[in-house]
Structure formats: structure tokens, C-alpha cells
C-alpha atoms as a PDB file:
ATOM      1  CA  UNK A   1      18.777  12.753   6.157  1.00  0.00           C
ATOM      2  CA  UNK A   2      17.192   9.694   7.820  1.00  0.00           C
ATOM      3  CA  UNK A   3      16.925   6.386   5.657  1.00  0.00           C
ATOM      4  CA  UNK A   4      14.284   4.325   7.578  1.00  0.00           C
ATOM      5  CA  UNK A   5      12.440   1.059   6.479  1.00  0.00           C
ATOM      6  CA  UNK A   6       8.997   1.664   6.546  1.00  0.00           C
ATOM      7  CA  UNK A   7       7.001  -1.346   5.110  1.00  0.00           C
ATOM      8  CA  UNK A   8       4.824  -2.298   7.678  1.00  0.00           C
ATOM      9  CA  UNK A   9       0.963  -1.018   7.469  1.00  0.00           C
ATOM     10  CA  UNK A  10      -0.260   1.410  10.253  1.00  0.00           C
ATOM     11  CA  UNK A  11      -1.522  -0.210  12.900  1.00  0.00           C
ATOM     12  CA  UNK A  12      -2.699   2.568  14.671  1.00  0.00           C
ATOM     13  CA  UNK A  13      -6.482   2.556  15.644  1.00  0.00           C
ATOM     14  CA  UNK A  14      -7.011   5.131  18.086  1.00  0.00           C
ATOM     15  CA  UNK A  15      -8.299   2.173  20.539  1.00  0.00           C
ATOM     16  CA  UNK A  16      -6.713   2.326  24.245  1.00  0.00           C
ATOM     17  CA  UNK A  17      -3.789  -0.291  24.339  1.00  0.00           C
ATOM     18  CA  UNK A  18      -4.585  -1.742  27.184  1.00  0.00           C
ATOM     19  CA  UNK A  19      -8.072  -2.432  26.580  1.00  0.00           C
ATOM     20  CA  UNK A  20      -8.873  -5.862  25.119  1.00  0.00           C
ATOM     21  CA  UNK A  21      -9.604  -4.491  22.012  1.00  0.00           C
ATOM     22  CA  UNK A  22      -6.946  -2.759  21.716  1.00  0.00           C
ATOM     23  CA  UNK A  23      -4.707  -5.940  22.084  1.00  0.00           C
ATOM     24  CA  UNK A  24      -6.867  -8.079  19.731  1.00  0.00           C
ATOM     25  CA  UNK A  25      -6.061  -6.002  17.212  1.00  0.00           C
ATOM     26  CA  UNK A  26      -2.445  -5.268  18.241  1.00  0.00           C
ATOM     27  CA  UNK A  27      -2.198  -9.522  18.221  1.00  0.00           C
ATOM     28  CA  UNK A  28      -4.213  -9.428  14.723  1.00  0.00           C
ATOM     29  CA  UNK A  29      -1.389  -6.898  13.645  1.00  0.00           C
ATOM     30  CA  UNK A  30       0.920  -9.051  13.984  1.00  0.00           C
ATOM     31  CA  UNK A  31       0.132 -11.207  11.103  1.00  0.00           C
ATOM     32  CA  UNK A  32       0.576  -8.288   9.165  1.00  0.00           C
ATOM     33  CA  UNK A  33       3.659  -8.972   7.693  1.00  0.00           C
ATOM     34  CA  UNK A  34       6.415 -11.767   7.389  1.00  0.00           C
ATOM     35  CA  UNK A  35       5.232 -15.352   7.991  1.00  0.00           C
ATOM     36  CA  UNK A  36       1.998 -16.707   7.564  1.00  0.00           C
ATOM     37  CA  UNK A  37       2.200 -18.795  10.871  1.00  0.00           C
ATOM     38  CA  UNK A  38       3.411 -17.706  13.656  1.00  0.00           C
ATOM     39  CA  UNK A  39       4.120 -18.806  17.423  1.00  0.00           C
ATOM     40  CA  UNK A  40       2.735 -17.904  20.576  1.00  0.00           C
ATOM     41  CA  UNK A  41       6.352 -15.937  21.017  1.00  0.00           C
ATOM     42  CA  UNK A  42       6.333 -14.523  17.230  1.00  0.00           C
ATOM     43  CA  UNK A  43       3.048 -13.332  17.887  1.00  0.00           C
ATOM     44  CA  UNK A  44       3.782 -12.020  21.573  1.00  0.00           C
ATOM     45  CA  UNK A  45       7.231 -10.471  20.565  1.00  0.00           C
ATOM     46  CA  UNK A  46       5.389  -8.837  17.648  1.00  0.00           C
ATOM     47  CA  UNK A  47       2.662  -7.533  19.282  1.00  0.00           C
ATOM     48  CA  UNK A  48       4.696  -6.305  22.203  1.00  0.00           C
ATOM     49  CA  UNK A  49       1.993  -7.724  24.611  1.00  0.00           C
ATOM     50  CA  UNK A  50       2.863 -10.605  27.197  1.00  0.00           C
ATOM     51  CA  UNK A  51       3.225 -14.234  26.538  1.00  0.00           C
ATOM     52  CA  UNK A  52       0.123 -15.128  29.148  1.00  0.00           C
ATOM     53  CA  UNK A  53      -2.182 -12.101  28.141  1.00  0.00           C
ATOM     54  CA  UNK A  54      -1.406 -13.058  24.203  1.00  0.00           C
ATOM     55  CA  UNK A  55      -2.261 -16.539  24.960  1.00  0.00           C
ATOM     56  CA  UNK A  56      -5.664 -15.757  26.612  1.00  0.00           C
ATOM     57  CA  UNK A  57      -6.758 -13.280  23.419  1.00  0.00           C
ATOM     58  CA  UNK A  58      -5.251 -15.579  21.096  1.00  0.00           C
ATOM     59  CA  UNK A  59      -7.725 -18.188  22.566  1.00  0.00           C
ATOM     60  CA  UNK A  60     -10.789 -15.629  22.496  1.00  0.00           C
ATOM     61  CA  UNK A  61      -9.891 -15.150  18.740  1.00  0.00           C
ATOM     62  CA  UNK A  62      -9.578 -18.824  17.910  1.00  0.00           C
ATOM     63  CA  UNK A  63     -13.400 -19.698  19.503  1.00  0.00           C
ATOM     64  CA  UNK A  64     -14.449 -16.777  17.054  1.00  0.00           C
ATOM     65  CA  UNK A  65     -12.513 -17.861  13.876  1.00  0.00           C
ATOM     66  CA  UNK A  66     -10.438 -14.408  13.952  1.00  0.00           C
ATOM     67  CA  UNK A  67      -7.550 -16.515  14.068  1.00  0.00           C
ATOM     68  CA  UNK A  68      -7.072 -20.701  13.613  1.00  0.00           C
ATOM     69  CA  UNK A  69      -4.510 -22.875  15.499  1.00  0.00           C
ATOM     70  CA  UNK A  70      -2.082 -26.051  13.828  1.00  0.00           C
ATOM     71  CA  UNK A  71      -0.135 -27.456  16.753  1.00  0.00           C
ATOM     72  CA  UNK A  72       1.758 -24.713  18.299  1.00  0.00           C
ATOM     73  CA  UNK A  73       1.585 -21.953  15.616  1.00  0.00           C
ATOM     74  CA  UNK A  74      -1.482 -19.507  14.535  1.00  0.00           C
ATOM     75  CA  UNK A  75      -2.379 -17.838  11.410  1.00  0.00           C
ATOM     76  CA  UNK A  76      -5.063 -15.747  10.259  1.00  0.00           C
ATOM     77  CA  UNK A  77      -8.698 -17.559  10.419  1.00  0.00           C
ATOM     78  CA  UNK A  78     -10.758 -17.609   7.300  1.00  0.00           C
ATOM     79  CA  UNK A  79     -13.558 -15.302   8.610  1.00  0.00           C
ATOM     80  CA  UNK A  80     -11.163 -12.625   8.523  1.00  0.00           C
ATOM     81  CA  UNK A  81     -10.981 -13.140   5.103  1.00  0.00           C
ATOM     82  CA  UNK A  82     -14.266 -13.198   4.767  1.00  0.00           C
ATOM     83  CA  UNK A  83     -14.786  -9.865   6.019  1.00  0.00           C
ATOM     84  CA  UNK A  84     -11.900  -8.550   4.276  1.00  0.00           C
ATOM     85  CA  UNK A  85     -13.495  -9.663   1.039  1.00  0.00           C
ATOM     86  CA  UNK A  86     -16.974  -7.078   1.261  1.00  0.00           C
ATOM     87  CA  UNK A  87     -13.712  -3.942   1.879  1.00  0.00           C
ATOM     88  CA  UNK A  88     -14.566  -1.407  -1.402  1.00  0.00           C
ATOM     89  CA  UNK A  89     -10.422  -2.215  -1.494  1.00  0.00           C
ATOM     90  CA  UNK A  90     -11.355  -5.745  -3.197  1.00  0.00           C
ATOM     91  CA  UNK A  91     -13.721  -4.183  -4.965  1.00  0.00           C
ATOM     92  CA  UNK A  92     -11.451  -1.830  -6.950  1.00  0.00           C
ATOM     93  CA  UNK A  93      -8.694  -4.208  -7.136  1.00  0.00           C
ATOM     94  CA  UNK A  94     -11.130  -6.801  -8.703  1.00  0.00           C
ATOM     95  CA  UNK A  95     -12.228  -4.342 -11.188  1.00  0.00           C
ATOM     96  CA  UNK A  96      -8.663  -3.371 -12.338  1.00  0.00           C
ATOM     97  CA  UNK A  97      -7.320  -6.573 -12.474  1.00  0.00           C
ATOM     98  CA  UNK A  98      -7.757  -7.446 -16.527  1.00  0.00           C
ATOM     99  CA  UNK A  99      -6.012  -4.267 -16.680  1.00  0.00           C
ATOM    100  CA  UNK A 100      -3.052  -4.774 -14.770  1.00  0.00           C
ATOM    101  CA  UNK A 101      -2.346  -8.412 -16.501  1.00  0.00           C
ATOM    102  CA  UNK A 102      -2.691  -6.513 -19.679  1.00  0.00           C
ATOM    103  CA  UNK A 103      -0.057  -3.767 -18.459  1.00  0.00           C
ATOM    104  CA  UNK A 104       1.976  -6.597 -17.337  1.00  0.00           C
ATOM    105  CA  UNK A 105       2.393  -8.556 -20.448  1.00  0.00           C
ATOM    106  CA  UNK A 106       2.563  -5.564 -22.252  1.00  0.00           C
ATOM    107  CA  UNK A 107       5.726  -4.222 -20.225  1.00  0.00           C
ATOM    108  CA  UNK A 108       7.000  -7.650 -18.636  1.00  0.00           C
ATOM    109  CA  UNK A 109       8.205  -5.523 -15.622  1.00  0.00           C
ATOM    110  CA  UNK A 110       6.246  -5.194 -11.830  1.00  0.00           C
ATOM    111  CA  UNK A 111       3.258  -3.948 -12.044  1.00  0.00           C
ATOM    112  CA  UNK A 112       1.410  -2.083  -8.403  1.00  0.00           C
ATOM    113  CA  UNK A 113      -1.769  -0.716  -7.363  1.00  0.00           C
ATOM    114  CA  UNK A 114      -2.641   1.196  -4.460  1.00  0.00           C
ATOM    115  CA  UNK A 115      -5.063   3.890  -2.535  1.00  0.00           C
ATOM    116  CA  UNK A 116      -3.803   6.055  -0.313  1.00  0.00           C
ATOM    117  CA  UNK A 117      -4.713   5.561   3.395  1.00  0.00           C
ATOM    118  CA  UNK A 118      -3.511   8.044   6.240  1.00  0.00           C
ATOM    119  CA  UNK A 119      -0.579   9.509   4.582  1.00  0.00           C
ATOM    120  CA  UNK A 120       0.561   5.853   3.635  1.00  0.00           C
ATOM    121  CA  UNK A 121      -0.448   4.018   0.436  1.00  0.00           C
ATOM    122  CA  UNK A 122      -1.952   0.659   0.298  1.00  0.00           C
ATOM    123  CA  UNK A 123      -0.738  -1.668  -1.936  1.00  0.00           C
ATOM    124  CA  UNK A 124      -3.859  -3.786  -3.190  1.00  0.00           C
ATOM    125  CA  UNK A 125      -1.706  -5.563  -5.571  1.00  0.00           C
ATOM    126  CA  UNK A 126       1.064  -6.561  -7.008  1.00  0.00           C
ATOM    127  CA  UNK A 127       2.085  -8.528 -10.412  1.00  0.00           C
ATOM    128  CA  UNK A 128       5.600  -9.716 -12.006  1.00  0.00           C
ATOM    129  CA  UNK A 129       7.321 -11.683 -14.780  1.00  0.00           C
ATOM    130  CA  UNK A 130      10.632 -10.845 -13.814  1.00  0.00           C
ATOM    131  CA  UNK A 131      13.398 -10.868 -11.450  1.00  0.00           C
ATOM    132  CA  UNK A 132      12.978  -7.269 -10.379  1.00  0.00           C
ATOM    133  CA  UNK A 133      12.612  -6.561  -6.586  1.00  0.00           C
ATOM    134  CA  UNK A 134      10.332  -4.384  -5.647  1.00  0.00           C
ATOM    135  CA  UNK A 135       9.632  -3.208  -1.622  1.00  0.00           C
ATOM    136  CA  UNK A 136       5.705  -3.488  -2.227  1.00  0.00           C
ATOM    137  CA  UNK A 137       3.905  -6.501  -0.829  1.00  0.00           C
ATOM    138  CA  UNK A 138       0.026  -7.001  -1.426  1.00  0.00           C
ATOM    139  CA  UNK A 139      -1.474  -5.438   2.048  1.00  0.00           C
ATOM    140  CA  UNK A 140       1.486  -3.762   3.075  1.00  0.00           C
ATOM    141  CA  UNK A 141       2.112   0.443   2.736  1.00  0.00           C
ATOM    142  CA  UNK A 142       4.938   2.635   2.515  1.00  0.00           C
ATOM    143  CA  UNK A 143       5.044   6.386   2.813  1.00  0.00           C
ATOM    144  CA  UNK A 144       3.387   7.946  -0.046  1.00  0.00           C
ATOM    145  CA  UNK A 145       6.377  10.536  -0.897  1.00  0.00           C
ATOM    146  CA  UNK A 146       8.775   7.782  -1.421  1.00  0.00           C
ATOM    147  CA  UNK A 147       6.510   6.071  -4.341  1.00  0.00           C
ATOM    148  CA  UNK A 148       5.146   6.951  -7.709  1.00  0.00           C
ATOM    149  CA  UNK A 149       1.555   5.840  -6.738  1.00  0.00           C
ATOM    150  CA  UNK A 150       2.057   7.877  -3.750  1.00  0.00           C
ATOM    151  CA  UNK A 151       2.703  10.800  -4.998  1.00  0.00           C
ATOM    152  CA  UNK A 152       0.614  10.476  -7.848  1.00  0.00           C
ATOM    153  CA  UNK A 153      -2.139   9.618  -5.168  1.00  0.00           C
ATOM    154  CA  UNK A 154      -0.901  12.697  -3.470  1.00  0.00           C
ATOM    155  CA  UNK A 155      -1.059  15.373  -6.250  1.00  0.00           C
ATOM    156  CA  UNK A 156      -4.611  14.879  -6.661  1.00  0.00           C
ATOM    157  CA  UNK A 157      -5.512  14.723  -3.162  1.00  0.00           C
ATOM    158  CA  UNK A 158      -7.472  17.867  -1.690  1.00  0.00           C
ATOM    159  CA  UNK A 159      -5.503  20.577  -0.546  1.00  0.00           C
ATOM    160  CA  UNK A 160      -6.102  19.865   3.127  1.00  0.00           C
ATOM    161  CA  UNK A 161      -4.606  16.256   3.268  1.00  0.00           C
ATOM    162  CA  UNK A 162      -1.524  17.565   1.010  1.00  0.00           C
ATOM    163  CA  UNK A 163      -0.959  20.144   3.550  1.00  0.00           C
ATOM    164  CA  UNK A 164      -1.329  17.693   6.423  1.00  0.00           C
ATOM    165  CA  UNK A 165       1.420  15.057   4.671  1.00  0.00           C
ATOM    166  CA  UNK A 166       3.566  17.866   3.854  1.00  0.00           C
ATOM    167  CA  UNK A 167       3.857  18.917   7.531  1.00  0.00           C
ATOM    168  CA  UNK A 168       5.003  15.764   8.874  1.00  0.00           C
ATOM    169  CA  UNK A 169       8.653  14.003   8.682  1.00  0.00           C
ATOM    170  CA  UNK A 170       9.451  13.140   5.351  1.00  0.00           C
ATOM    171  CA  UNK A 171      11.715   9.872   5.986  1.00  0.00           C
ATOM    172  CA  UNK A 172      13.898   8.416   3.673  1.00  0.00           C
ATOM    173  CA  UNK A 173      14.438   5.191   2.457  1.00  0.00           C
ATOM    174  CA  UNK A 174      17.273   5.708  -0.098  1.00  0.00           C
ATOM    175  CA  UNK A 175      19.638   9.017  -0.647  1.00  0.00           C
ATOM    176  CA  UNK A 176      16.919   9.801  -3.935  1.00  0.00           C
ATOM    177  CA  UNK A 177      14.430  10.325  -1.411  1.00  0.00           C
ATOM    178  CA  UNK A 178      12.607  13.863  -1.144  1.00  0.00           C
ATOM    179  CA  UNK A 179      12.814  15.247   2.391  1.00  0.00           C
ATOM    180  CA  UNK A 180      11.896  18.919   1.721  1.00  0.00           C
ATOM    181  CA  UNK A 181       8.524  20.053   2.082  1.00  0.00           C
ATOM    182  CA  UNK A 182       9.125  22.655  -0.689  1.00  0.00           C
ATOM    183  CA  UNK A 183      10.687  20.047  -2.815  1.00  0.00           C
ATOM    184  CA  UNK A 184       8.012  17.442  -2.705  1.00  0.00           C
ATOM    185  CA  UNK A 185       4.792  20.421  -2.862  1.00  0.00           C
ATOM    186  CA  UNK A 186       7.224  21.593  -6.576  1.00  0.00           C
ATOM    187  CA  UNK A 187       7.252  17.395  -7.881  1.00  0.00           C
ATOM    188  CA  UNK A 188       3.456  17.182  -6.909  1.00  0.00           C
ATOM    189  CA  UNK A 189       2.728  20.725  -8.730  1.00  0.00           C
ATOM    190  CA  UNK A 190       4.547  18.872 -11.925  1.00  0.00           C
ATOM    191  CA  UNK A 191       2.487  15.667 -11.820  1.00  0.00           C
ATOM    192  CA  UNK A 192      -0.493  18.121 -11.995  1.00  0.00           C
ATOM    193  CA  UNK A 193       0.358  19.419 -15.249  1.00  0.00           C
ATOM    194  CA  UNK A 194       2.117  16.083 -16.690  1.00  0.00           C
ATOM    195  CA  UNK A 195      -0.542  13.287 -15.155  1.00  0.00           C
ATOM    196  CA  UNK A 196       2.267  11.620 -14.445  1.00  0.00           C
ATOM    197  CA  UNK A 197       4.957  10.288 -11.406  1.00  0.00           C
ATOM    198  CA  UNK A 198       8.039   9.172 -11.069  1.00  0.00           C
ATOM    199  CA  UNK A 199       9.792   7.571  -8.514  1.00  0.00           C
ATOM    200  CA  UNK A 200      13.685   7.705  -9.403  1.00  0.00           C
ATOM    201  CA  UNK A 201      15.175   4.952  -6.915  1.00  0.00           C
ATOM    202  CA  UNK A 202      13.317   6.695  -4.043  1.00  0.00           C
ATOM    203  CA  UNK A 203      11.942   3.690  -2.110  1.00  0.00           C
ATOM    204  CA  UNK A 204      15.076   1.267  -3.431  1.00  0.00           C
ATOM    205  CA  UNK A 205      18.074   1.530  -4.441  1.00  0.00           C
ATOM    206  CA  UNK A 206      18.032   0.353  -8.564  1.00  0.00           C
ATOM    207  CA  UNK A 207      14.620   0.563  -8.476  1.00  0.00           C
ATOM    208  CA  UNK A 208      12.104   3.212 -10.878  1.00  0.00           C
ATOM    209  CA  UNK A 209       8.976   4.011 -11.311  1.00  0.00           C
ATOM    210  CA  UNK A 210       6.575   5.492 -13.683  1.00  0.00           C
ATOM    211  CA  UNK A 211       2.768   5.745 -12.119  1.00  0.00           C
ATOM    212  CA  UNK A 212      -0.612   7.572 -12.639  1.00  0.00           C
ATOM    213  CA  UNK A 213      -3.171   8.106 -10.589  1.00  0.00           C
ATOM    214  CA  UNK A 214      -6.997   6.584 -11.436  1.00  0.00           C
ATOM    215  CA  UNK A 215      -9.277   9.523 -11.730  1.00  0.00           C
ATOM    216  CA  UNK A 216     -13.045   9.732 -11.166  1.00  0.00           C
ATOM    217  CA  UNK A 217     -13.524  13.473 -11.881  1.00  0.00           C
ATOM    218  CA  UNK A 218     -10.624  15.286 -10.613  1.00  0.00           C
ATOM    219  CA  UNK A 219     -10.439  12.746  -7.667  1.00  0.00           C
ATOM    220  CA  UNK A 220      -7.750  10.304  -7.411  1.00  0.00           C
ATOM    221  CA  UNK A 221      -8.889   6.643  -5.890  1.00  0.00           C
ATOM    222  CA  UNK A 222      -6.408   5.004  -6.619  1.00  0.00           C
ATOM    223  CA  UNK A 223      -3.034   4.684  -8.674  1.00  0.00           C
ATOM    224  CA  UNK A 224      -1.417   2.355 -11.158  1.00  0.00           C
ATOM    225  CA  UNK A 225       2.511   1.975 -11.491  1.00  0.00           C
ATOM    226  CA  UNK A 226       5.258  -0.039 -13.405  1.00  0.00           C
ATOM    227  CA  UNK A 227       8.103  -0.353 -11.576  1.00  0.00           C
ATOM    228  CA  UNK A 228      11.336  -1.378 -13.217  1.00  0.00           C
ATOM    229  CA  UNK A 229      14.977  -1.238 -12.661  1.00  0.00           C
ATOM    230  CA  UNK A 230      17.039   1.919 -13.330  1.00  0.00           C
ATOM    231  CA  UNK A 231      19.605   0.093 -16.069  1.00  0.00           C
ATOM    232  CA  UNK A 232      16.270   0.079 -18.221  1.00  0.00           C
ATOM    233  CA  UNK A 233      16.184   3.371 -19.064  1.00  0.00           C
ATOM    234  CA  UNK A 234      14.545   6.451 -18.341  1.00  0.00           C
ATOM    235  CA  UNK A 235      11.050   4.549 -18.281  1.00  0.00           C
ATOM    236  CA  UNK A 236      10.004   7.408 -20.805  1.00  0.00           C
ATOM    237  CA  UNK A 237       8.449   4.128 -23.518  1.00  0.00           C
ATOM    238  CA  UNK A 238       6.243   3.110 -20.186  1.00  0.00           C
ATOM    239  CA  UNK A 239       3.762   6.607 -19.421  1.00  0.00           C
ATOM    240  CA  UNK A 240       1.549   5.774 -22.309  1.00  0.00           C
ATOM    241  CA  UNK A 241       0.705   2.201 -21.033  1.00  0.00           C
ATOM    242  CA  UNK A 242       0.424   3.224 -17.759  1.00  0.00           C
ATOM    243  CA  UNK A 243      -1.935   6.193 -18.087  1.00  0.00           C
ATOM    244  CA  UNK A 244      -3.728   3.924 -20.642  1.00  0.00           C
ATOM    245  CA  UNK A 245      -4.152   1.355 -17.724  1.00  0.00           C
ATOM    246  CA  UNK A 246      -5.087   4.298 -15.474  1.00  0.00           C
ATOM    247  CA  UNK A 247      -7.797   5.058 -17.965  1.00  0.00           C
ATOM    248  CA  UNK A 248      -9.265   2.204 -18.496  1.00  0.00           C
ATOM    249  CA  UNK A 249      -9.479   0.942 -14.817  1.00  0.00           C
ATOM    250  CA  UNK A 250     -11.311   4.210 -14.339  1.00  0.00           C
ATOM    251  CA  UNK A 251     -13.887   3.421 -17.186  1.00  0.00           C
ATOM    252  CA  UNK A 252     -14.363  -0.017 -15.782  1.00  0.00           C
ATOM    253  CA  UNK A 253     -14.991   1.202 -11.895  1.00  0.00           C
ATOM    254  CA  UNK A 254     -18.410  -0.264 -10.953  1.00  0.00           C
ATOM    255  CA  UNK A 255     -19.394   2.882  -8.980  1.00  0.00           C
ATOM    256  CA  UNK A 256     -22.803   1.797  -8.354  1.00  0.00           C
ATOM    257  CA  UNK A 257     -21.229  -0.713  -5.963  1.00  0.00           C
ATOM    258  CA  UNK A 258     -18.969   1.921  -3.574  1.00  0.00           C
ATOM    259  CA  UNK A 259     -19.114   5.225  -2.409  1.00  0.00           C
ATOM    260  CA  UNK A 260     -16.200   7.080  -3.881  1.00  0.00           C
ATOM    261  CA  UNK A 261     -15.845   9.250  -0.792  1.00  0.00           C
ATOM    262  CA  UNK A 262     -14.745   5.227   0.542  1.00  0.00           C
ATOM    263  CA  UNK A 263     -11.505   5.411  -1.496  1.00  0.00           C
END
């Protein structure tokens, strides 16, 4: 068994590398994770394109507000933001956000919420009152196996994209991890009948999960979890509030606003 760290989103867009495209959004990658502000170096070392061509798109980005310059370092410009703010992503997570600050003072442990995005889920946010670490970030993805809102994302997925995930590498993160195909196809069959995940210290070490997914019919768009660490318990007193949260973040959906098939 592998244990990998897998926290960065895919960055993968199917454009040719070495077109300029391609390394304008490699560069824009870059800012994906860690830092806010980075360096011409960060940003080159990052993006694994050279200092002088990462200087020339940087400055193509900065004329068109992709990306804004203070002295020597670069962070992300606020028309990205802009555009980021019309994604059905902010959306959903606007519409589930009373929701989540109810779960969280109700449980006082992390609260997530994600989609699932090419075999990876998509953390659209994240909320905690306590010490707890957890190894979601708001943006970021991990493998959907290793989570509860993965696999609770997973289990109600259609059968083609559950057969796709399960013939790929299942990595692992801790030694709780599930590797087998067989073994992870059995834990989704069980969150079928239950409505419920759990993630037993499968993405961190000390770190569970109970999750369930947000269903619009028998589709899954998204998935609510509370994370919290394993000398809690067996997180048994946390599946009502979270399906309850699940529920209601479902009632509250304004689908007139985004196609489903989106999610």
C-alpha cells in the first residue's frame, strides 16, 4: 500500500502545455494552494515553466487583471474572483451556508462541503470552532475514496462514473485507507442502504468522519460532513444532524438558478 498526499486540485485541462494557454493556466495553478503571494521563482518553480517565459505570461495576465503585482510578488487579481463568483459552485455553497453554521454550533466540531469533480471532490467549504485538523482547505480536493463526502458523493453517482473511479489507483493517505476495488464497491453498496458515510481516519491519522450526500431525486450534488477526532467516539450522536443538514440544504437549493446536470 502507497500512502501519498494528495491535496492539491487537478490541474489538468486537456490544453497542450506548451501552448500559451496552456501555461497561463499552469502559472494560474500555481496559486492554487499554499501562499497567497508568491514570487516570480514560487510561481516559476510551481508551475514548472521557466523563469523568462513565466515572467512574460505573468505580465500578459497582469494587463488583463488575471493576476495583480505588489513589488516583487503576485497574487490572484480580483477579476478572477469575479468570474469565480457566477460558478453554480458559489451558488450551492451560498445556499447551504445557514445550514452548515447551524450544524456547526450544533456539533462544535469541522464542518465540510463538497461536489465531486473528476474522481476528486471539491471542497466548497469549510467551518470550525475547534482545534481539530482537518486536510480539507476551501478550493482544494482530495480523492473521493479517502473521504466521507467522497464516498458519499460516490455511492450515488451513476453507475458509469463509479465504475470509472473504481478502475483507477486507489492511493492511500493513511493505513485506514481502502485500496481494494471490491472493498470500496461493498462500503459504497452500504451507504446505499444506510444514507450514510464514514470516513474512519482514512484521509488523517486521528481524524473521523460522518457525511451524507445532498440529494435532488436520487442524484447526489453535493455532500455535507462533520469531521471530528477519533478519541470522540464512534461519531454515532452526529448522523442525525448531518443528514438533517443534508436535508435541509437540499430543500433550500434554488434550482431555478443552475442546471443540476452542472453539479
Amino acid at each position: 500500500m502507497t500512502v501519498q498526499d494528495s491535496t492539491r486540485p487537478e490541474t489538468n485541462t486537456g490544453l497542450r502545455a506548451d501552448s500559451i494557454l496552456g501555461k497561463a493556466f499552469a502559472i494560474l495553478g500555481a496559486f492554487s494552494h499554499g501562499p497567497r503571494m508568491l514570487s516570480l521563482s514560487q510561481i516559476s518553480r510551481r508551475s514548472g515553466i521557466s523563469k523568462s517565459t513565466t515572467h512574460r505570461v505573468l505580465a500578459m495576465l497582469v494587463e488583463l487583471g488575471a493576476v495583480e503585482r505588489s513589488g516583487t510578488e503576485y497574487r490572484m487579481g480580483a477579476v478572477m474572483f469575479s468570474y469565480g463568483s457566477r460558478s453554480p459552485e458559489v451558488a450551492l455553497r451560498d445556499a447551504a451556508l445557514t445550514h452548515l453554521e447551524s450544524l456547526l454550533l450544533q456539533t462544535r466540531q469541522v464542518v465540510h462541503f463538497a461536489v465531486l469533480r473528476k474522481q476528486e471532490v471539491l471542497y466548497l467549504e469549510r467551518l470550525n470552532t475547534s482545534s481539530v485538523i482537518s486536510p480539507a482547505t476551501v478550493g482544494g480536493c482530495l480523492p473521493a475514496h479517502l473521504t466521507g463526502v467522497g464516498k458519499a458523493l460516490l455511492a450515488y453517482a451513476p453507475a458509469e462514473t463509479i465504475n470509472r473511479y473504481l478502475d483507477r489507483r486507489l492511493a492511500a493517505r493513511t493505513e485506514a485507507s481502502i485500496t481494494s476495488p471490491d472493498s470500496l464497491r461493498h462500503e459504497l453498496a452500504r451507504i446505499r442502504n444506510t444514507g450514510v458515510a464514514f470516513d474512519h481516519a482514512e484521509a488523517a491519522r486521528g481524524l473521523h468522519c460522518v457525511a451524507a450526500p445532498v440529494r435532488i431525486g436520487g442524484h447526489a450534488v453535493a455532500a455535507v460532513s462533520v469531521a471530528y477526532p477519533s478519541n470522540a467516539g464512534s461519531g454515532q450522536t452526529l448522523v442525525e444532524p448531518v443528514r438533517t443538514a443534508a436535508g435541509r440544504i437540499a430543500r433550500s437549493l434554488p434550482l431555478d438558478e443552475f442546471d443540476l446536470g452542472s453539479l
